[in-house]
Structures are given as structure tokens and as C-alpha cells.
Protein backbone atom coordinates (compact mmCIF):
# COMPACT_ATOMS: atom_id res chain seq x y z
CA UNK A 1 290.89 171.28 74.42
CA UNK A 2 289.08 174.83 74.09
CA UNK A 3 288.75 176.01 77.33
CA UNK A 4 285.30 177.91 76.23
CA UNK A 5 284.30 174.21 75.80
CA UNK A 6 284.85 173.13 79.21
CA UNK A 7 282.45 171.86 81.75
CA UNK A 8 283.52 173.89 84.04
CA UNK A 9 283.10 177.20 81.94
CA UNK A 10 279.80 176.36 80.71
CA UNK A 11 278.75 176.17 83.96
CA UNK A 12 280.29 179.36 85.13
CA UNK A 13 278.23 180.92 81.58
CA UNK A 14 275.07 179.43 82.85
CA UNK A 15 274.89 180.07 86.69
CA UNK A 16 277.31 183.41 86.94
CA UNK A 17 278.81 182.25 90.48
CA UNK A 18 279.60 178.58 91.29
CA UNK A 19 279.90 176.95 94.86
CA UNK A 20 282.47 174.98 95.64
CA UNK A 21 282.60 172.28 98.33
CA UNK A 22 283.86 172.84 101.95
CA UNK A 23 286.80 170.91 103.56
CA UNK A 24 287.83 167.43 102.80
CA UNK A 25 290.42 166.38 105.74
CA UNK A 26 288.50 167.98 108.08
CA UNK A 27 285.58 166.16 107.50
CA UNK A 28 287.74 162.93 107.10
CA UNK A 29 289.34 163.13 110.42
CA UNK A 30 285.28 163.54 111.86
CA UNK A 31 284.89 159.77 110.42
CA UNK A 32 288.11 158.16 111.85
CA UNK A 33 290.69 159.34 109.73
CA UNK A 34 294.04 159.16 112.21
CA UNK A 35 296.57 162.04 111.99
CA UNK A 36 299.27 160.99 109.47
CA UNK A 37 297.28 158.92 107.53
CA UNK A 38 297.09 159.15 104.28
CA UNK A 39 293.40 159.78 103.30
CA UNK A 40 293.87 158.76 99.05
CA UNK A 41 293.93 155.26 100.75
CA UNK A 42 290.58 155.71 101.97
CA UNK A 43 289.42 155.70 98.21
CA UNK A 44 290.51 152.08 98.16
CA UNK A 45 289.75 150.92 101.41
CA UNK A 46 286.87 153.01 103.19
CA UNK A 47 285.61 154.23 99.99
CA UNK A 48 281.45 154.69 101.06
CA UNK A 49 283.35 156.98 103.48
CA UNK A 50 284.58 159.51 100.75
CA UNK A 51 281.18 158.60 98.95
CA UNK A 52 279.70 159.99 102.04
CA UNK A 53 281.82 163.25 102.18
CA UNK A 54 280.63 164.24 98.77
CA UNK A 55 277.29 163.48 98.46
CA UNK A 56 276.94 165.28 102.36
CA UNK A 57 278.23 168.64 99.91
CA UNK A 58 276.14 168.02 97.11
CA UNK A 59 273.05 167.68 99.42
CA UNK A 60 273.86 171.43 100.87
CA UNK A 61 274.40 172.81 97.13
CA UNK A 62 277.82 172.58 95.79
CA UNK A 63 278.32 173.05 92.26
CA UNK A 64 281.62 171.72 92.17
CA UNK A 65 283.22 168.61 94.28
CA UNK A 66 287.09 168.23 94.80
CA UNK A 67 288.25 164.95 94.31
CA UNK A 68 290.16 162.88 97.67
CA UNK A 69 293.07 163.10 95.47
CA UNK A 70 295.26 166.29 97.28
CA UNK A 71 298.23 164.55 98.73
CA UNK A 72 298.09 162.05 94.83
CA UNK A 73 301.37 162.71 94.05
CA UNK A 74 304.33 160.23 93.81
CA UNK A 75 306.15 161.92 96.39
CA UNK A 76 303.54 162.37 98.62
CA UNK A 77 302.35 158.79 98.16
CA UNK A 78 305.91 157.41 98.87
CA UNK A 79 305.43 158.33 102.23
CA UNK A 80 302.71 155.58 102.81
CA UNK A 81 304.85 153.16 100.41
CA UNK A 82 302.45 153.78 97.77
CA UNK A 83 304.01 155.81 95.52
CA UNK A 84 303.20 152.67 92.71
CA UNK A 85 299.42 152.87 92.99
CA UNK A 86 299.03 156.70 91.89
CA UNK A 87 297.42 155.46 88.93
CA UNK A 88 294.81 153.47 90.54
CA UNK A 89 294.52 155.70 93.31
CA UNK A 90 293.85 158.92 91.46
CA UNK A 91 291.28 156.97 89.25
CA UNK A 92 289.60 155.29 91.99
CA UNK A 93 289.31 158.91 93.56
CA UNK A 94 287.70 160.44 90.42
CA UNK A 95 285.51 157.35 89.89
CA UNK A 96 283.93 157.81 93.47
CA UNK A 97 282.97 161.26 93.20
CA UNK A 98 282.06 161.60 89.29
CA UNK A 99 279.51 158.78 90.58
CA UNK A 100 277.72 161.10 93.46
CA UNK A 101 277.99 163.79 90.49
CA UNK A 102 276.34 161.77 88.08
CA UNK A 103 273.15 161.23 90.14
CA UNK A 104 272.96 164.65 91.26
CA UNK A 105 269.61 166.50 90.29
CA UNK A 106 271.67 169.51 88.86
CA UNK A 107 275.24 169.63 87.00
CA UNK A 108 278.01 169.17 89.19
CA UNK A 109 281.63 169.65 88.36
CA UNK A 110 283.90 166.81 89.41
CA UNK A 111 287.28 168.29 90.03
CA UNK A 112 290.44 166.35 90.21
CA UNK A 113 292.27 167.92 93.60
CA UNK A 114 296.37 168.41 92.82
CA UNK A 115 298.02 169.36 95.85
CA UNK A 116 301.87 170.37 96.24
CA UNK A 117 304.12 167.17 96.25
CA UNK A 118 305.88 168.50 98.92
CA UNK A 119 309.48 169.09 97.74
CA UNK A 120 311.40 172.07 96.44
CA UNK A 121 312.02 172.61 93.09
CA UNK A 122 315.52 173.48 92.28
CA UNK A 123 317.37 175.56 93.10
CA UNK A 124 316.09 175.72 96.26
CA UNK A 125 315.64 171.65 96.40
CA UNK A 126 316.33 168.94 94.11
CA UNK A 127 313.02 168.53 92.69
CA UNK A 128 313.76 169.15 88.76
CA UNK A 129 311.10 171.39 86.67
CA UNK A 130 310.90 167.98 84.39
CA UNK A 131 310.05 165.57 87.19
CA UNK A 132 307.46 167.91 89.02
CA UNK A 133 305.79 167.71 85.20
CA UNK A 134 306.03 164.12 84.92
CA UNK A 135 304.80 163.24 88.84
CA UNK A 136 302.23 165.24 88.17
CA UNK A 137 301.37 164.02 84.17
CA UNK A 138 301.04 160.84 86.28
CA UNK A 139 298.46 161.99 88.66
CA UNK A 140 296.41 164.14 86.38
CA UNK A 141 296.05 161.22 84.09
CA UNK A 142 294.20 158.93 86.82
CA UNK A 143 292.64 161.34 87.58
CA UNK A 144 291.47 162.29 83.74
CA UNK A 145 291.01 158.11 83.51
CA UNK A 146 288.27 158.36 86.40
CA UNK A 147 286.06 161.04 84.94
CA UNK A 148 287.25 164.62 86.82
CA UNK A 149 286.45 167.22 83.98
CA UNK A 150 289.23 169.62 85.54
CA UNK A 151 292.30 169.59 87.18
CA UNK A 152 292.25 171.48 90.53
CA UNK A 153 295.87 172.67 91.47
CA UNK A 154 295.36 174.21 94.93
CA UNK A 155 297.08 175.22 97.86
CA UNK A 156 299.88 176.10 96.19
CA UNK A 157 303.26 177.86 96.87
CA UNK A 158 305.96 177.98 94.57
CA UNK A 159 305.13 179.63 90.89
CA UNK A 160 307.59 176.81 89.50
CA UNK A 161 305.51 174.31 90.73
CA UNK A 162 301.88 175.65 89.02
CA UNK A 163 303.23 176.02 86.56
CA UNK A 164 305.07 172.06 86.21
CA UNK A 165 301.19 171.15 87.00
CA UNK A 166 299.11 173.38 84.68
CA UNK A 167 301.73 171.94 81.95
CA UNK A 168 300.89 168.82 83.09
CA UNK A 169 297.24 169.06 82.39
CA UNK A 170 297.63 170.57 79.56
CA UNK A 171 300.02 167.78 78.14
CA UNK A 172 297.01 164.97 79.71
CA UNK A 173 294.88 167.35 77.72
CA UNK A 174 292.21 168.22 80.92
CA UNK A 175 291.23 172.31 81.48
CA UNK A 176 292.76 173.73 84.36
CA UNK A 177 292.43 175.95 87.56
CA UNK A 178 294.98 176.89 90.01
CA UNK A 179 294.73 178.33 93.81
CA UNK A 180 297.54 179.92 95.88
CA UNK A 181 297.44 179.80 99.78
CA UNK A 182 298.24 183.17 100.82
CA UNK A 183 299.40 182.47 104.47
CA UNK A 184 302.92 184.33 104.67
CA UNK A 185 301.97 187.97 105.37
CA UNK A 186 299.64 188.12 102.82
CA UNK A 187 301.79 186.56 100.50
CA UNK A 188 302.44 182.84 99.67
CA UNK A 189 305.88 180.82 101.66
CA UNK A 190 307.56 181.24 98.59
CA UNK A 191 306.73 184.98 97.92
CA UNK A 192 304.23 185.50 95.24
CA UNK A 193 301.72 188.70 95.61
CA UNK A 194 298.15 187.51 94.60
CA UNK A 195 297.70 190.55 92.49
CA UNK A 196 300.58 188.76 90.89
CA UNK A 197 298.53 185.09 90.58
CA UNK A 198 296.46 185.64 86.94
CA UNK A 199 299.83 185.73 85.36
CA UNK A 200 301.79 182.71 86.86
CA UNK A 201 300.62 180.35 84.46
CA UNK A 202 298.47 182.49 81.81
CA UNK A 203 301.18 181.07 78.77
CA UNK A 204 300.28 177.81 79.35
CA UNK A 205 298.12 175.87 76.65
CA UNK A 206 294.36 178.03 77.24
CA UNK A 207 295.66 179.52 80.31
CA UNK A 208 293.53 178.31 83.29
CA UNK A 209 289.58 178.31 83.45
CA UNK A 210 289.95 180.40 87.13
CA UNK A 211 292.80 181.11 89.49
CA UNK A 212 292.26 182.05 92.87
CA UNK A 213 293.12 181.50 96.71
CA UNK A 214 292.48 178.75 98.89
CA UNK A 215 293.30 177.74 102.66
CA UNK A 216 295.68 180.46 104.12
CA UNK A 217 294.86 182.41 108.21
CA UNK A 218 291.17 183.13 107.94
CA UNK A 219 288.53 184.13 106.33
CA UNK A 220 289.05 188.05 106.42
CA UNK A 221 292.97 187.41 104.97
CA UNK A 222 291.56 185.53 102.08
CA UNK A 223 289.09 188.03 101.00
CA UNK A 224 291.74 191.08 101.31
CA UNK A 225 293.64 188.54 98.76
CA UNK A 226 290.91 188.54 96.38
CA UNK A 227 290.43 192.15 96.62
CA UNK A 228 294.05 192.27 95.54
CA UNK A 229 293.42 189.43 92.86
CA UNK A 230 290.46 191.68 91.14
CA UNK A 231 291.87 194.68 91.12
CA UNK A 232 294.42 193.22 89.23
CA UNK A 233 292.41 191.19 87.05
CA UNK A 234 288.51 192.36 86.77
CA UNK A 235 287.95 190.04 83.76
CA UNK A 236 289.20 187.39 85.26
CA UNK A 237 287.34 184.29 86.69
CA UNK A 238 288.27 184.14 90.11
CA UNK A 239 288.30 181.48 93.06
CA UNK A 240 287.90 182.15 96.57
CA UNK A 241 287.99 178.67 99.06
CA UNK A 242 288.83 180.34 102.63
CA UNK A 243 289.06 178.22 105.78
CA UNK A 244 286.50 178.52 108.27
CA UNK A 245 286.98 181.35 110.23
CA UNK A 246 290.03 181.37 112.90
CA UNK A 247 292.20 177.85 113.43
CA UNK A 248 292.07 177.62 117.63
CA UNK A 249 293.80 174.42 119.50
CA UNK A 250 291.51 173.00 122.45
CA UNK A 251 294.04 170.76 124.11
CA UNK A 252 295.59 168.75 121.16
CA UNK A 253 292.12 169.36 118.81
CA UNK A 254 292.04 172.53 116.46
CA UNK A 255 288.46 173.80 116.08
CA UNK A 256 287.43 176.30 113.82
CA UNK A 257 285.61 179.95 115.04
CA UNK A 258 283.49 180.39 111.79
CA UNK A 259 279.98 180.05 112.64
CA UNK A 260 277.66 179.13 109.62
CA UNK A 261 276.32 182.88 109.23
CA UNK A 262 279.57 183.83 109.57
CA UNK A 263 280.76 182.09 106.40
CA UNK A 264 277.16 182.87 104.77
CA UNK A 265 278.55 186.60 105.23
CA UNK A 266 281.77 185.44 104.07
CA UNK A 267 280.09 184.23 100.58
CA UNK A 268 278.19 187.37 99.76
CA UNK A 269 281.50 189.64 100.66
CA UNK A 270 283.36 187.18 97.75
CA UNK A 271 280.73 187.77 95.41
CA UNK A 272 280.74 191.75 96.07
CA UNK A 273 284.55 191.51 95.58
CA UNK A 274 284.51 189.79 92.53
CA UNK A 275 284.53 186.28 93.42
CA UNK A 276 283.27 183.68 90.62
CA UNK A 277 283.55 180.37 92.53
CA UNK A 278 283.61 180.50 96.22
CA UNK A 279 283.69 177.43 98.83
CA UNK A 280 285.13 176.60 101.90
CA UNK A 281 288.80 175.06 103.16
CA UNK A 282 289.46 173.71 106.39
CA UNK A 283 286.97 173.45 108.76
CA UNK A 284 284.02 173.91 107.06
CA UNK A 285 281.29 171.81 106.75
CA UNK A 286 278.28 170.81 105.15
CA UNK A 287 276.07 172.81 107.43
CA UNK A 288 278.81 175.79 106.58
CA UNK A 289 278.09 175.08 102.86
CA UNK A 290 274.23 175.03 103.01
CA UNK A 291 274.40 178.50 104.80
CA UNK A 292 276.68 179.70 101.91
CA UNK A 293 274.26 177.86 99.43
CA UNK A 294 271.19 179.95 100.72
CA UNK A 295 273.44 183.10 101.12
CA UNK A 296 274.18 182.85 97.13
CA UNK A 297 271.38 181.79 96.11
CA UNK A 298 269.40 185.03 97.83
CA UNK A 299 272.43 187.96 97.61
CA UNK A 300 272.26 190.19 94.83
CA UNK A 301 275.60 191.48 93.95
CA UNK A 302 276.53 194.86 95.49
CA UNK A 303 279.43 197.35 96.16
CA UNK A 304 282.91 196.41 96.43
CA UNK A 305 283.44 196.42 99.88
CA UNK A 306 286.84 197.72 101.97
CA UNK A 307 289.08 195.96 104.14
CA UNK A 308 287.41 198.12 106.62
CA UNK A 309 284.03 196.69 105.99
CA UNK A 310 285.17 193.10 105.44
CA UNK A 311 287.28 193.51 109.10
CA UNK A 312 284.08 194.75 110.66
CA UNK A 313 281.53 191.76 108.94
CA UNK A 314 283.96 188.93 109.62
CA UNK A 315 286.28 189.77 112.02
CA UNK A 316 290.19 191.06 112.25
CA UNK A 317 292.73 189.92 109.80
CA UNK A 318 295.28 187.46 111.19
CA UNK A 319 298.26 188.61 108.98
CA UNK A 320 300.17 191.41 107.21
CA UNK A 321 298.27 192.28 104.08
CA UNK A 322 300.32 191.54 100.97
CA UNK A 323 300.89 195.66 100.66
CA UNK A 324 301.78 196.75 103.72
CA UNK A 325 304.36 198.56 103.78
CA UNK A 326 305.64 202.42 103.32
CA UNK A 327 304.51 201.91 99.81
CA UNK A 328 301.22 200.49 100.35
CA UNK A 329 298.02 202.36 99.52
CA UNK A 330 296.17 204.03 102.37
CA UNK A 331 293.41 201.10 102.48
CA UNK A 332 295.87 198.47 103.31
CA UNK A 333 297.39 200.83 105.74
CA UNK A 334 294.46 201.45 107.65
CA UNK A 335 293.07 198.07 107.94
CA UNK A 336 295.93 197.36 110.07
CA UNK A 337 294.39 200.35 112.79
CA UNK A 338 291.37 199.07 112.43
């Protein structure tokens, strides 16, 4: 498949930025969902509850919906003794939102959500390079069965492992995009640099429709990522889906700081940096998204901003940027005595 024949890019052609939707376990838990629960059985068993969840983001303006599909893997299923349904599962999840996309008043992307299965690839774990490809053939293709028009590899780690699961769409023949989380002092756990990201998987079939960052510390961390991201790749089409502000635990709960303008502010800072397709992680909701919806909708693009200016707009960054160092350049540098 031609990725200039894509949903996905056609949409990107037509509108110039896309939003994504905001967080999907967050908003489970907010209906009942219990910690340790595994919310792809919800598609089967609560499923006008994940009807709900998407339909609540395509009322506030998302362009693109992630599918309740993260955890679809095999080897993330096996821990609910459902490792034999990813099939169904997958396909059930695809079905329910390509539905609340199909009634929408505008195009909306239905994107099948591929999360990490969990294990390490060898050699640091016994996870083979072949059977990350195959678990994840298998979940792309219920996915593919269901009606998402792109696989959405996110929150990812290891390089190894993006690029078992942008082969693995590309084998189920599906376009592709993949997301690192860049939690680890500005890098991901396993060590990659997101200036290093647009390359990971570029070989593989078309290459991917976007790459990008998801999740991570905060939303001030993820946009120093994509600052790093674009300067290494200004062509590129670029994803930015940062959690809501700061993660703080109230007794056993964890609440999120970002405030709805604060994430509206968040949205036109990704756009000034570069940003193609911007949404929300955890934490943020569909009263977050309709504040980014309006922010997008009126922001005209302006100058690339500095850490400085992103650390003064949307507060401190919780981590190490991915350059600091004796090496780093003088921006990085200073946004640490700022």
C-alpha cells in the first residue's frame, strides 16, 4: 500500500495539523475500570463503555481515535488468560470505534493502538525478533479485520521492538505510525535519542506515515523532545501525544496538574515546533481536548519557540533533556537554570 494513498495522509494533505484523541485508561478507570484489569476485555463485555470514550473525543474535535487495543498483544493478553482471543479482541476493538467514526460529521481516522508486549527482546530477554513480528502480525490483523486504517505503535521503548511491529504492518499490509515515550532523562528506558526516532524504522516497506512521542514526565519534556525530533527531521510528519501536565498521587489516586488552557497552550507550542498531529496521553480528557480543539482551530502558526519559552508557558521540565551534558548546546544547558 502507497503510503501517499493512505487515509491518514490525505487527511494530514487536507487539514495541515490533525488532533488526536486524549487518554484512554484514564478515562476508563473514571467508568469503573479496576486497577489490573485488562481494559481490551471491555470491548467484549462493557463495550457501549468504550463506545462512550470515543464518541466523548469525537464530540470535542478529534481527528483521529486510538483504538482500546494497547495492551492487544499475546503476551499481554496471557496475563488475563486470553492470550487465544487476540483475534476477536483486536477486531471487536476496531469494529467499535470505526462505528463512532463512521457517523461522525467530518473524517475521522480510526487508528489501531499497538502497545509494547511487555517483554525484552533478546539479548536482553528471550523475546525473539521473529516472535515479536508474528505476536504482533496477529494483532495488527484484527485489528486491519475491524476497519482501523492505520496501525498506531506507541509508547514505545526498544528500537527492536518498532521495528518487529512496523514489519508487522507492513507484512498485514496497513500504513503505519510509531511513537516513543521519552521518560528516561529525555531519552527512552532503552536509550534511544528522539532526534534519533525518524530513522528507527524509515527502511521498512513506505517507512511510517508520522513518528513522534507519546506519554513520557509532562508536558514541557515532551515538547523539548519534539524540538529535538524537528530539528532533526523538518520534513518530517511529526506526532506529539503528551500527558496532561504533572502525574501527582493524592493518597493512593494520581491526578493530573494540566488545566485545560494549560494543554490549549500546550497545542499551539506543538504546532510552533513543528508538530503535525498533536493529542493528549494520560490524564487528559475530553474537556482537555475541546480546549486543544478551539486552540488549533484559532492559532496561526508562529516562531519556533525555546525551551526557555516553553518552561515559562507550561511549566518546568521534570527530567534531564536528552542533550544535557558537557556536549550539549547552550539551549539545553540553560533550560536546566531556568
Amino acid at each position: 500500500m502507497s503510503v501517499a494513498a493512505n487515509a491518514l495522509s490525505d487527511l494530514l494533505a487536507q487539514k495541515g495539523v490533525l488532533l488526536a484523541d486524549g487518554a484512554t485508561g484514564t478515562s476508563l478507570f473514571a467508568m469503573g475500570l479496576e486497577a489490573g484489569e485488562a481494559p481490551e476485555l471491555w470491548n467484549e463485555t462493557k463495550p457501549e463503555n468504550i463506545t462512550k470514550l470515543h464518541q466523548d473525543f469525537v464530540d470535542a474535535g478529534a481527528d483521529i481515535i486510538l483504538t482500546n487495543s494497547f495492551g492487544g498483544t499475546r503476551h499481554r493478553l496471557k496475563l488475563h488468560q486470553a492470550e487465544d482471543r487476540v483475534h476477536a479482541l483486536n477486531k471487536r476493538a476496531a469494529e467499535i470505534a470505526r462505528a463512532v467514526a463512521d457517523k461522525a460529521p467530518r473524517k475521522v481516522i480510526t487508528a489501531g493502538s499497538v502497545g509494547p508486549t511487555g517483554e525484552l527482546l533478546v539479548p536482553l530477554g528471550a523475546l525473539s525478533y521473529e516472535d515479536a513480528v508474528s505476536a504482533f502480525v496477529e494483532q495488527i490483523e484484527g485489528l486491519k479485520a475491524g476497519g482501523a486504517e492505520v496501525a498506531w505503535i506507541e509508547t514505545m521503548s526498544s528500537p527492536d521492538e518498532i521495528r518487529a511491529a512496523a514489519e508487522a504492518a507492513t507484512k498485514v499490509g496497513i500504513p503505519f505510525v510509531y511513537t516513543g515515550s521519552f521518560d528516561t532523562a529525555g531519552k527512552t528506558m532503552m536509550g534511544l535519542h528522539p532526534k534519533d526516532l525518524h530513522t528507527v524504522a524509515a527502511g521498512i516497506g513506505e517507512g511510517p506515515v508520522a513518528v513522534g512521542a507519546n506519554c513520557g514526565v509532562g508536558a514541557s519534556d515532551i515538547l523539548s523532545s519534539l524540538l529535538d525530533m524537528t530539528a532533526a527531521n523538518p520534513e518530517g510528519t511529526v506526532v506529539v501525544k503528551g500527558n496532561c501536565g504533572i502525574p501527582e498521587f493524592r493518597g493512593s489516586e494520581i491526578h493530573y496538574s494540566g488545566t485545560p488552557p494549560l494543554m490549549a497552550e500546550y497545542a499551539r507550542l506543538a504546532v510552533d515546533a513543528g508538530a503535525r498531529i498533536i493529542g493528549g496521553c494520560c490524564g487528559t480528557s475530553c474537556n482537555h481536548l475541546a480546549a486543544m480543539r478551539l486552540a488549533l482551530d484559532n492559532h496561526t502558526k508562529g516562531e519556533r519557540p525555546t525551551i526557555e519559552a516553553i518552561i515559562e508557558k507550561i511549566g518546568p521540565l521534570r527530567n534531564k533533556t536528552a542533550n544535557e551534558g558537557a556536549a550539549a548546546p547552550a539551549r539545553e544547558r540553560r533550560s536546566r537554570r531556568a
